[in-house]
Protein backbone atom coordinates (compact mmCIF):
# COMPACT_ATOMS: atom_id res chain seq x y z
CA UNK A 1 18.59 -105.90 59.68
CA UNK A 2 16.98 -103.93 56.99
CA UNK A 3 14.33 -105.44 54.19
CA UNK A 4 14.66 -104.09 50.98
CA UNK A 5 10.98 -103.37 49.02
CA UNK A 6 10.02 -105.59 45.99
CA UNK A 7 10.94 -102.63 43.60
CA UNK A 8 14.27 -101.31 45.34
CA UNK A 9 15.47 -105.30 45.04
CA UNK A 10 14.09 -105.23 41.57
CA UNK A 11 16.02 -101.94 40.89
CA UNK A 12 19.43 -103.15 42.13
CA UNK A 13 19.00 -106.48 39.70
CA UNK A 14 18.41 -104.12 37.31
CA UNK A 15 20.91 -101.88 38.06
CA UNK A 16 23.77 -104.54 38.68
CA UNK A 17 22.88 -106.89 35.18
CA UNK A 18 23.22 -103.63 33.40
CA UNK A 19 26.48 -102.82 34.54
CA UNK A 20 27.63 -106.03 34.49
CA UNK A 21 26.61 -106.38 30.65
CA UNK A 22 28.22 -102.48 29.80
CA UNK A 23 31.26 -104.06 31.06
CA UNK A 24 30.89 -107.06 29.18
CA UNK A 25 29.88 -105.50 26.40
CA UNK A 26 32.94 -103.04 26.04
CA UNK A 27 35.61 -105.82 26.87
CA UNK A 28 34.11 -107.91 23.61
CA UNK A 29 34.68 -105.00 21.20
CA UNK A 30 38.23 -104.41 23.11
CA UNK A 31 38.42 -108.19 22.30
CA UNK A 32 37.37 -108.09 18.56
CA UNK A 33 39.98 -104.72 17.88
CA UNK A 34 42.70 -106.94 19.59
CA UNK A 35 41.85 -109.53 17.25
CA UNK A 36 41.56 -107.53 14.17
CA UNK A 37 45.89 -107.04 14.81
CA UNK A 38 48.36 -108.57 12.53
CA UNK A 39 48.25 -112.20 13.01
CA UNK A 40 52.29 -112.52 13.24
CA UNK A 41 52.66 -112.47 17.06
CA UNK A 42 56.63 -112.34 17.50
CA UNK A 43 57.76 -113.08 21.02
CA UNK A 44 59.87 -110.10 21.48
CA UNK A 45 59.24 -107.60 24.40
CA UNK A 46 56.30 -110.00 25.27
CA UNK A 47 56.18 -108.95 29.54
CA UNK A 48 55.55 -105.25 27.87
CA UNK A 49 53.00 -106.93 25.47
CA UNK A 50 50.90 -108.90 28.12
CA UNK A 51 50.86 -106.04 30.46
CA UNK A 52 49.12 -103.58 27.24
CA UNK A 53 46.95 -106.11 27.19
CA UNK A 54 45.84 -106.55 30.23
CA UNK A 55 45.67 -102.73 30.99
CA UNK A 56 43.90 -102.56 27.74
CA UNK A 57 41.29 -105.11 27.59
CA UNK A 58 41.13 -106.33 30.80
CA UNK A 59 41.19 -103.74 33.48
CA UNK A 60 39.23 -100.80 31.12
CA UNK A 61 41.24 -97.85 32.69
CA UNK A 62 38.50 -95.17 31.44
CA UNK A 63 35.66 -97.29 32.59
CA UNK A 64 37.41 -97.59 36.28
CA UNK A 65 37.61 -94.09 36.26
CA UNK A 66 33.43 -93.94 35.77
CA UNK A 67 33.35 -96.82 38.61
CA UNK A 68 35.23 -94.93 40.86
CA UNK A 69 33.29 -91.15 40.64
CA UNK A 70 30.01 -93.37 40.97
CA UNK A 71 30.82 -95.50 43.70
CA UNK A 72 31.79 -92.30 45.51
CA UNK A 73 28.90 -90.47 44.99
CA UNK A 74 26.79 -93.48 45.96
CA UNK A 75 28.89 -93.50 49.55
CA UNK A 76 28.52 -90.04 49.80
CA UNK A 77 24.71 -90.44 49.75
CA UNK A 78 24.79 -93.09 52.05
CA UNK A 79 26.75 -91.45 54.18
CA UNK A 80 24.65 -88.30 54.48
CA UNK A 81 21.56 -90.97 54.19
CA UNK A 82 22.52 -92.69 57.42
CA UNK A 83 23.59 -89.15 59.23
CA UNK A 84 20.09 -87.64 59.01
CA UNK A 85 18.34 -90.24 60.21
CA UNK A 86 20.24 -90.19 63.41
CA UNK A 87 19.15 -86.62 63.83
């Protein structure tokens, strides 16, 4: 099994809190927009309203998007990481 290095596991903390908190961070002002609405919440087409708001607030499309292009790039590097030192 491989040991990570006092500074690469001090990295990846660093690296993972900080994502964790840009997430956070961009679902409270998401949050405090939502709330800024008109306070008359009418029940009509409310499956089409929960699902905005999920899609909206909760699941961040744009930020995905970012997610996706890095976590791809990081398992492309591992990928070519682990294939040269087999050669």
């Amino acid at each position: 099994m491989m040991q990570f290095s006092i500074v690469e596991q001090i990295a990846l903390v660093v690296f993972l809190l900080s994502g964790i908190s840009f997430f956070l961070y961009h679902l409270l002002i998401r949050l405090k927009i939502v709330l800024k609405g008109k306070s008359n919440f009418s029940i009509d087409e409310l499956p089409k309203r929960l699902k905005r708001v999920f899609d909206e607030v909760i699941f961040i499309k744009k930020l995905l998007v970012v997610i996706e292009s890095l976590l791809v790039y990081f398992m492309l590097l591992l990928c070519m990481d682990l294939f040269f030192l087999d050669s």
